[in-house]
C-alpha atoms as a PDB file:
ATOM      1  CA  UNK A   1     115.409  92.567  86.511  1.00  0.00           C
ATOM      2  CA  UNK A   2     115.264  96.195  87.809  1.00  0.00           C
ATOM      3  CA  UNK A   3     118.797  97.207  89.980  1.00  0.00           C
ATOM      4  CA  UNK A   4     118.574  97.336  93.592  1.00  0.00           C
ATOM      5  CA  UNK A   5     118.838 100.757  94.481  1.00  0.00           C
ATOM      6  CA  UNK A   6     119.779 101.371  97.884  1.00  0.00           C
ATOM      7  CA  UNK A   7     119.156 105.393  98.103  1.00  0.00           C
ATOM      8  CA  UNK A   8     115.921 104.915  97.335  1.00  0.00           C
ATOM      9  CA  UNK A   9     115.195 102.553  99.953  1.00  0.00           C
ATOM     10  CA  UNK A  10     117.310 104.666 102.725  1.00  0.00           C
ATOM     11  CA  UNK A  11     114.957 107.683 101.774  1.00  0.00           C
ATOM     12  CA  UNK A  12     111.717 105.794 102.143  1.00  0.00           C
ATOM     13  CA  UNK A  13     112.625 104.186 105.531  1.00  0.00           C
ATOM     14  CA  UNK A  14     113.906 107.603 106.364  1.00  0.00           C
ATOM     15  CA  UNK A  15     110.378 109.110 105.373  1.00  0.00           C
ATOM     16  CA  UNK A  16     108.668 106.038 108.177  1.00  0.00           C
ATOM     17  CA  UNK A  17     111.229 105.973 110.703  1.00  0.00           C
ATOM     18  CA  UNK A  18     111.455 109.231 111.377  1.00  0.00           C
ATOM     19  CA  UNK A  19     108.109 109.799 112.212  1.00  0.00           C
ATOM     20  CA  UNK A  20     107.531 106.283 114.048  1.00  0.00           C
ATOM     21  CA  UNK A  21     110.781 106.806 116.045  1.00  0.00           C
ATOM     22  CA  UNK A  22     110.088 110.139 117.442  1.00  0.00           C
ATOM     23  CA  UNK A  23     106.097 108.778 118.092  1.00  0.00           C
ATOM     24  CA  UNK A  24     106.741 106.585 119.886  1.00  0.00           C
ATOM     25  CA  UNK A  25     109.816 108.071 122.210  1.00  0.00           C
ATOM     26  CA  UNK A  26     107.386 111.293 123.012  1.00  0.00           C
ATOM     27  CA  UNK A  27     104.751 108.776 123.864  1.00  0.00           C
ATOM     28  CA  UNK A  28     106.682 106.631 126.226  1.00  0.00           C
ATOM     29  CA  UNK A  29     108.710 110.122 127.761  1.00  0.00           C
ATOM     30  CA  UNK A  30     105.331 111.549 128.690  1.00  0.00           C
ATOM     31  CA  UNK A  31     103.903 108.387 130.521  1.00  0.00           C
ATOM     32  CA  UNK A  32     107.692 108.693 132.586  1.00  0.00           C
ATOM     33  CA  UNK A  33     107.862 112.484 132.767  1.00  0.00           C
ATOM     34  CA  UNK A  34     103.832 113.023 134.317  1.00  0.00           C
ATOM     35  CA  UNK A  35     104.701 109.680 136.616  1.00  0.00           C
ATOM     36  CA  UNK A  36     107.854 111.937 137.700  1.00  0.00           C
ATOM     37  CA  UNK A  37     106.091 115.123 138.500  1.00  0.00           C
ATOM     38  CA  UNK A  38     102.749 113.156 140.543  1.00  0.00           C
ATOM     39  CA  UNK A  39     105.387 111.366 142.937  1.00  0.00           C
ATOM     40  CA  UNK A  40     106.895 108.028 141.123  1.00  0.00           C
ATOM     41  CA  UNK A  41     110.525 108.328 139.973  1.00  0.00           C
ATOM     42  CA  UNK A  42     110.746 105.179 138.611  1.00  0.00           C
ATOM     43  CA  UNK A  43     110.865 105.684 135.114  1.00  0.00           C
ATOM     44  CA  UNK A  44     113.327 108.690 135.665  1.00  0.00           C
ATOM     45  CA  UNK A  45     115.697 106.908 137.914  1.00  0.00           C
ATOM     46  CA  UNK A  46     115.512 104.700 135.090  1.00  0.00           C
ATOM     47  CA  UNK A  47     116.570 106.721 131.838  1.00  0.00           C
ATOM     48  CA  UNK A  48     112.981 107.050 130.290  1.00  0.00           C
ATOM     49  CA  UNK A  49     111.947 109.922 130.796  1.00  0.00           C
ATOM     50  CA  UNK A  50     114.461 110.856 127.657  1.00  0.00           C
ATOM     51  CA  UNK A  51     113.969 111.937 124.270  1.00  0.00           C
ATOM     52  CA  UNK A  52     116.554 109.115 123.096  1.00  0.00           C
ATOM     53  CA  UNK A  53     114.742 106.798 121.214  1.00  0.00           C
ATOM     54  CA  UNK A  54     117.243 103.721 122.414  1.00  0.00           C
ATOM     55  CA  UNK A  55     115.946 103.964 125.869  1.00  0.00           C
ATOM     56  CA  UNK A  56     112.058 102.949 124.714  1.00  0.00           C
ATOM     57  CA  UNK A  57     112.909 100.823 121.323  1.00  0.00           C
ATOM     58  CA  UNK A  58     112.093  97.371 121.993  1.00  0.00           C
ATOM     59  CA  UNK A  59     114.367  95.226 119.494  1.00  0.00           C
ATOM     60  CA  UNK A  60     111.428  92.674 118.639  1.00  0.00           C
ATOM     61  CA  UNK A  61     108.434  94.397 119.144  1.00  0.00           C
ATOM     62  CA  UNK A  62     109.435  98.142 117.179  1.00  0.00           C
ATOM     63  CA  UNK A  63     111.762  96.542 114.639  1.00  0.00           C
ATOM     64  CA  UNK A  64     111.884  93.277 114.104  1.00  0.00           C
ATOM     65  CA  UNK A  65     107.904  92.705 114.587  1.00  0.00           C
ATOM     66  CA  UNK A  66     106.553  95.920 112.174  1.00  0.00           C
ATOM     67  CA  UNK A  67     109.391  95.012 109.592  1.00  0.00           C
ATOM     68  CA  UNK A  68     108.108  91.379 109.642  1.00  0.00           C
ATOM     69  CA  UNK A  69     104.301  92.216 109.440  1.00  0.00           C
ATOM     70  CA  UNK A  70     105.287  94.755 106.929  1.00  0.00           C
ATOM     71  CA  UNK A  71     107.074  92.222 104.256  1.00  0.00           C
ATOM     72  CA  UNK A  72     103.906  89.813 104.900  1.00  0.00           C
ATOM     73  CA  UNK A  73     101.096  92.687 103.720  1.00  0.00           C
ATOM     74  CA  UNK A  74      99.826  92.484 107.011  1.00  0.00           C
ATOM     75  CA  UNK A  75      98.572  94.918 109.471  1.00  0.00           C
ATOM     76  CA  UNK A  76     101.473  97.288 111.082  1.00  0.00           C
ATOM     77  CA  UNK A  77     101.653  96.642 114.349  1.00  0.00           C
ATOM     78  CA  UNK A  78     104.568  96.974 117.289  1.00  0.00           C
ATOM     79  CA  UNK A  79     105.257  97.931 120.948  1.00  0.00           C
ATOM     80  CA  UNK A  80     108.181  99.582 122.722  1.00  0.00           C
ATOM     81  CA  UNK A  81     109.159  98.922 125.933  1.00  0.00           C
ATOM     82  CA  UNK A  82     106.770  99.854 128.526  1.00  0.00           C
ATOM     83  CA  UNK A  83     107.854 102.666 130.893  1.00  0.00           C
ATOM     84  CA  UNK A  84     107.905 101.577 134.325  1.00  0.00           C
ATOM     85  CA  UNK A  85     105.404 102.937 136.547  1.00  0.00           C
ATOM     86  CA  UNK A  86     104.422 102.181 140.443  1.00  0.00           C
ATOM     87  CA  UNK A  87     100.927 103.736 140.872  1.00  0.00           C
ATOM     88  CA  UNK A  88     101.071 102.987 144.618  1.00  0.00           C
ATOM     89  CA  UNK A  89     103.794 105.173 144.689  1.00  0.00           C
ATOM     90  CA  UNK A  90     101.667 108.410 143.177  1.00  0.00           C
ATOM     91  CA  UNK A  91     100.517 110.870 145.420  1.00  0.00           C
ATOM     92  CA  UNK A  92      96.634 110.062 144.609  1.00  0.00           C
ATOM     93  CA  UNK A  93      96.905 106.560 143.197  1.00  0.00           C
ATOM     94  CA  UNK A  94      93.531 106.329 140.921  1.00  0.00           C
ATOM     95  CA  UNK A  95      93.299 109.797 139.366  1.00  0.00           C
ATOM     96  CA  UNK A  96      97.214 110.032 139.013  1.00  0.00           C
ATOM     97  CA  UNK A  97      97.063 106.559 137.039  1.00  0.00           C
ATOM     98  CA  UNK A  98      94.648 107.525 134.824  1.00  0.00           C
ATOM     99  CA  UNK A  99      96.506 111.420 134.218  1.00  0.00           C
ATOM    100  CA  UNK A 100      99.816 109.126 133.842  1.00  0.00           C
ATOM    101  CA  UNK A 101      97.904 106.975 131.193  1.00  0.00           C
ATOM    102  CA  UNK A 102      96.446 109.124 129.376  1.00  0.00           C
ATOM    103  CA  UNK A 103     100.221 111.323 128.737  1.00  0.00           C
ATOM    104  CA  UNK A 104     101.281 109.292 126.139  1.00  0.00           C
ATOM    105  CA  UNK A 105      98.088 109.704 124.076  1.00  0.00           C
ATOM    106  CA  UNK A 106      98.160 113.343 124.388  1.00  0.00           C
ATOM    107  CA  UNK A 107     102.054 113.376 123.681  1.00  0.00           C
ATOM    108  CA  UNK A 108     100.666 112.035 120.391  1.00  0.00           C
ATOM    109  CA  UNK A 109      97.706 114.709 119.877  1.00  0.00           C
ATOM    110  CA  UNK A 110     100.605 117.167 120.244  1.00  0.00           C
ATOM    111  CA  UNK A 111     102.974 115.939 117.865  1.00  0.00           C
ATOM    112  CA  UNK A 112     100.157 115.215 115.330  1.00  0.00           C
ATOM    113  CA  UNK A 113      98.967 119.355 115.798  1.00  0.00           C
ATOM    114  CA  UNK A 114     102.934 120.209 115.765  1.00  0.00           C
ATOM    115  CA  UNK A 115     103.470 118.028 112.349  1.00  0.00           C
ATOM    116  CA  UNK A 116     100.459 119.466 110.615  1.00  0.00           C
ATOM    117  CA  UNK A 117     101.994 123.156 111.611  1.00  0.00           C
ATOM    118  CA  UNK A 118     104.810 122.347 110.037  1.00  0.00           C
ATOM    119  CA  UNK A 119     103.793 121.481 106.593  1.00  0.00           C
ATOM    120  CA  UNK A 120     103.253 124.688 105.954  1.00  0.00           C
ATOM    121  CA  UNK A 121     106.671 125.855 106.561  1.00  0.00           C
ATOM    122  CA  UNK A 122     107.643 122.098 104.257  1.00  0.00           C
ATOM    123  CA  UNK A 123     105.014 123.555 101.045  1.00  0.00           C
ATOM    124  CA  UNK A 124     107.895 126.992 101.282  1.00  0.00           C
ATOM    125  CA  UNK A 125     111.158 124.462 101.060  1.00  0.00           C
ATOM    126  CA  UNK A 126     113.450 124.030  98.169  1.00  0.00           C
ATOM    127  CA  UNK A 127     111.621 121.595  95.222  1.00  0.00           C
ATOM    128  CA  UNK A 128     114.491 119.383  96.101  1.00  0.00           C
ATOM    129  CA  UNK A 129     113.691 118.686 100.019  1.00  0.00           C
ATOM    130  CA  UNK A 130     109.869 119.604  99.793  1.00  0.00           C
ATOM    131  CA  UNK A 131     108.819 116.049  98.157  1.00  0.00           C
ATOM    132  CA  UNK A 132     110.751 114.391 101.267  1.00  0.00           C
ATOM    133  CA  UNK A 133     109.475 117.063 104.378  1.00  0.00           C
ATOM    134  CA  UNK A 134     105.750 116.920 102.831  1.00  0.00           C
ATOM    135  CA  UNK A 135     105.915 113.097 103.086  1.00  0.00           C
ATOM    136  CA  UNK A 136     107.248 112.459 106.957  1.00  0.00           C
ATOM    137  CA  UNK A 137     104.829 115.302 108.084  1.00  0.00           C
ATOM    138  CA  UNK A 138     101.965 113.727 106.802  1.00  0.00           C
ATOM    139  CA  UNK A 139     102.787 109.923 107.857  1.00  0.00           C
ATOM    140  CA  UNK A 140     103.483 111.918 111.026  1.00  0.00           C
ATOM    141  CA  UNK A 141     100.076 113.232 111.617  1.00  0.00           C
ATOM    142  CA  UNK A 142      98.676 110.267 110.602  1.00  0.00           C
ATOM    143  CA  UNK A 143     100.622 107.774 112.852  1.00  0.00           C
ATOM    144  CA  UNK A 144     100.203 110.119 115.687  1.00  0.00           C
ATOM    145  CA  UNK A 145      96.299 110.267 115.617  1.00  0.00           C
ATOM    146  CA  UNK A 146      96.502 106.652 114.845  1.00  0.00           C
ATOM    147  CA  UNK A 147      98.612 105.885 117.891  1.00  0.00           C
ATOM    148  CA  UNK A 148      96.607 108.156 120.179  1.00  0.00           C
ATOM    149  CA  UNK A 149      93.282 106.502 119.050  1.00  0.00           C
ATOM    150  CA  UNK A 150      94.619 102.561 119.111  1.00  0.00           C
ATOM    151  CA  UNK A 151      95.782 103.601 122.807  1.00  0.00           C
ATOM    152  CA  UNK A 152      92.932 105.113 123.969  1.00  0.00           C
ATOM    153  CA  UNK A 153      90.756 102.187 123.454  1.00  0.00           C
ATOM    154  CA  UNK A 154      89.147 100.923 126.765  1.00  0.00           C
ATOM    155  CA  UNK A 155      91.258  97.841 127.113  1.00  0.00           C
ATOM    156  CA  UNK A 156      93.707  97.148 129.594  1.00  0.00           C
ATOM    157  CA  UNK A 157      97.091  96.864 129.002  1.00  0.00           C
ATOM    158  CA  UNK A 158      96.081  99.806 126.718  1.00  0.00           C
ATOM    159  CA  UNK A 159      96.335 103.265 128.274  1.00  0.00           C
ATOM    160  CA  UNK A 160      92.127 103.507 127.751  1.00  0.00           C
ATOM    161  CA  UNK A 161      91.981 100.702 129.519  1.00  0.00           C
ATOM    162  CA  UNK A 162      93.815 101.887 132.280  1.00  0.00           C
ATOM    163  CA  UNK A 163      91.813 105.435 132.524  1.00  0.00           C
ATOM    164  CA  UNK A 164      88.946 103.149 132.453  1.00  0.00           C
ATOM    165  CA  UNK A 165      89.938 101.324 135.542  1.00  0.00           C
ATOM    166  CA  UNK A 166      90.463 104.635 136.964  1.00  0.00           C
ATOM    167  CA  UNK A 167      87.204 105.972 136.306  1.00  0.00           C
ATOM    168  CA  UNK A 168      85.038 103.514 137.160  1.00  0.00           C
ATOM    169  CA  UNK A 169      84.350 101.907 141.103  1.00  0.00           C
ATOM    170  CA  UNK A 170      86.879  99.148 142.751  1.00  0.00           C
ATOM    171  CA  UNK A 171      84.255  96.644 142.450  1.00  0.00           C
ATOM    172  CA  UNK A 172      84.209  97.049 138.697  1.00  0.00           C
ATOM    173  CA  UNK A 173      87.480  97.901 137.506  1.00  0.00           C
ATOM    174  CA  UNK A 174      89.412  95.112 139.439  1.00  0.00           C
ATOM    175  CA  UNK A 175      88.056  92.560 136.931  1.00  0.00           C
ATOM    176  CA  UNK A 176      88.455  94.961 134.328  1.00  0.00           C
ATOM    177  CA  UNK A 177      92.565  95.587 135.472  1.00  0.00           C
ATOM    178  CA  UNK A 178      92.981  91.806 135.842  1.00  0.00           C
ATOM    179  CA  UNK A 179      92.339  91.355 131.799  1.00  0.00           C
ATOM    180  CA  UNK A 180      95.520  92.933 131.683  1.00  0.00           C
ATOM    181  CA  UNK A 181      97.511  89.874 131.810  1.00  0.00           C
ATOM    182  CA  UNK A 182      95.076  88.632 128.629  1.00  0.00           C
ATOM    183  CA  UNK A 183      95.656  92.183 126.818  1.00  0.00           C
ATOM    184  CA  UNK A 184      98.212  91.477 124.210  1.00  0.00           C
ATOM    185  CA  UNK A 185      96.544  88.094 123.188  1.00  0.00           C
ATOM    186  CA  UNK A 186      92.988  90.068 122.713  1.00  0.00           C
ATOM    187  CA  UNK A 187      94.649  92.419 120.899  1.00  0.00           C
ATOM    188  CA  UNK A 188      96.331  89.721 118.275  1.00  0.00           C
ATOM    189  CA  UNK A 189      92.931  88.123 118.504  1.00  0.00           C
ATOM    190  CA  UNK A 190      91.323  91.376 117.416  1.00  0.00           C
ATOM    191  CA  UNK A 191      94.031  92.462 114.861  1.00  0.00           C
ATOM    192  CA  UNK A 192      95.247  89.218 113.250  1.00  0.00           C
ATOM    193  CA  UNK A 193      92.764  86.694 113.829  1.00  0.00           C
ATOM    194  CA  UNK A 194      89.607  87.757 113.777  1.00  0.00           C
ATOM    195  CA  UNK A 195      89.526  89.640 110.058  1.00  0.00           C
ATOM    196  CA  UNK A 196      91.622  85.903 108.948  1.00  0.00           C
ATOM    197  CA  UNK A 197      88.251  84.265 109.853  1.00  0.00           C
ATOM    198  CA  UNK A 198      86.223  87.250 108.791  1.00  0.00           C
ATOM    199  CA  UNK A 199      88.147  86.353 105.318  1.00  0.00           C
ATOM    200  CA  UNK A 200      87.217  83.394 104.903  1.00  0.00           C
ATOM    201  CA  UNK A 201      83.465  83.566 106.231  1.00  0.00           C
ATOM    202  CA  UNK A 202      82.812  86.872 103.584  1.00  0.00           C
ATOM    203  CA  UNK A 203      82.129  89.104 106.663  1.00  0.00           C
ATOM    204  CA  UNK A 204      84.274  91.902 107.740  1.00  0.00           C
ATOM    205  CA  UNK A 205      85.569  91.502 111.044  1.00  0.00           C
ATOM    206  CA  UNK A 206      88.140  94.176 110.886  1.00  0.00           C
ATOM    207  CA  UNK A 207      87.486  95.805 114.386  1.00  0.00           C
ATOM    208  CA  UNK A 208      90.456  97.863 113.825  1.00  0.00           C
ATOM    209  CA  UNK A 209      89.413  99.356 110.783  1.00  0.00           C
ATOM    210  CA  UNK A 210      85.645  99.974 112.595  1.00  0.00           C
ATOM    211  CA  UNK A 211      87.664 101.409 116.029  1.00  0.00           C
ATOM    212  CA  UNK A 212      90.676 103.226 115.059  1.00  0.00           C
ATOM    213  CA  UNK A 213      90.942 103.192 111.393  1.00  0.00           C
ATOM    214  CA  UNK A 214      87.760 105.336 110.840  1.00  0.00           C
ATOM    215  CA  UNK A 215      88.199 107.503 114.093  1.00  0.00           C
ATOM    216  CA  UNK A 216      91.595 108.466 113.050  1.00  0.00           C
ATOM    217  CA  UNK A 217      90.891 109.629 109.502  1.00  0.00           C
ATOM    218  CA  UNK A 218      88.117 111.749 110.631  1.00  0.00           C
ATOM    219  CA  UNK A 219      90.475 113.117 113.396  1.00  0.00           C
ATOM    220  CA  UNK A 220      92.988 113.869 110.579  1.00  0.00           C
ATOM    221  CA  UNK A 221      90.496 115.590 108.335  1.00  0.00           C
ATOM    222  CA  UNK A 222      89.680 117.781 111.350  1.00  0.00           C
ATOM    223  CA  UNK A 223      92.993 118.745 111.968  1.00  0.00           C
ATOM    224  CA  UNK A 224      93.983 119.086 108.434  1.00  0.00           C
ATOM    225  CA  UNK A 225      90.083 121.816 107.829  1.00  0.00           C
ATOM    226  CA  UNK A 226      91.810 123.581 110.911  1.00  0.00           C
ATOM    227  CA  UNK A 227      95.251 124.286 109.477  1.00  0.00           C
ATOM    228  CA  UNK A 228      93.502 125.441 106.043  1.00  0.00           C
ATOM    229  CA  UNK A 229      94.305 122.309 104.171  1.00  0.00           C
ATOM    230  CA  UNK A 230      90.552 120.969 103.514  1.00  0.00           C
END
């Protein structure tokens, strides 16, 4: 039986956690900090607009839930805590929500550009710490484009969804908003149960493979031609 060897298993949740951790605290601290500046201090008066990662980690749904999912072979998946925002309370409620929204995606785009910048400075680091830095900057760019893709999908309580609302007329987004109380059970429906069924009928029903997995690969190669790795 091979030794349990607990370096090596601090280094590789190092080489995830990082990356996750500072993902998604960017993410959430842009939906606060754009909320802030168009007239809402909720999330501010609030501690979230903060580049602690405490004040957005959600104990179940970005440990306890990925770690779980993880173990099982299943699809990663999580949530942190959602930052509080009052759209009534925006200067120009509609395009405000959709500008607050659409922050945390962005945040995302940014940090995925930022990490791939970086791994050119990583390729120049001592043999010793290059292995490790080349690692987290790539699960960086690729959780980043992944996260900005999943959340740009047009479903409420998804920030996509919440754009979409904003872009289209009352009389059509209203019913669209209102799905937002049914979001997180579409979304297990979509991630968990559908490609279980899919399995078992010898069709592939992977919609996130189809919707994000594709998009975001393509979005990496892009980003990786324009920083000269391709």
């Amino acid at each position: 039986m091979e030794s349990f060897d607990l370096s090596s298993m601090l280094l590789g949740l190092s080489v995830l956690a990082l990356p996750v951790l500072t993902a998604i605290t960017l993410h959430e601290a842009a939906h606060g900090y754009v909320a802030w500046k168009l007239g809402d201090d909720t999330a501010k008066s609030r501690g979230r607009v903060s580049f602690n990662p405490l004040r957005h980690v959600d104990p179940f749904g970005t440990v306890v839930l990925p770690i779980m999912l993880f173990l099982a072979g299943g699809v990663l998946f999580g949530f942190a805590k959602p930052v509080p925002v009052r759209f009534d309370r925006l200067r120009r409620p509609r395009p405000h929500m959709m500008l607050v929204a659409a922050a945390g995606p962005a945040a995302n785009l940014g940090l995925a550009f930022v990490s791939a910048l970086l791994i050119h400075g990583a390729l120049m680091l001592p043999s010793f710490a290059r292995g490790w830095a080349l690692e987290t900057l790539q699960i960086s760019v690729y959780l980043n484009l992944l996260l900005a893709v999943f959340n740009m999908l047009p479903m409420p309580p998804l920030d996509g969804g919440r754009v979409l609302v904003g872009l289209l007329p009352p009389s059509v987004g209203r019913p669209i908003a209102r799905l937002e109380r049914w979001g997180l059970l579409i979304l297990v429906a979509g991630l968990f149960i559908l490609p279980m069924l899919g399995d078992r009928m010898n069709i592939d029903l992977d919609i996130f493979a189809w919707l994000v997995g594709g998009p975001t690969e393509a979005l990496q190669d892009i980003l990786y031609s324009i920083m000269g790795f391709a």
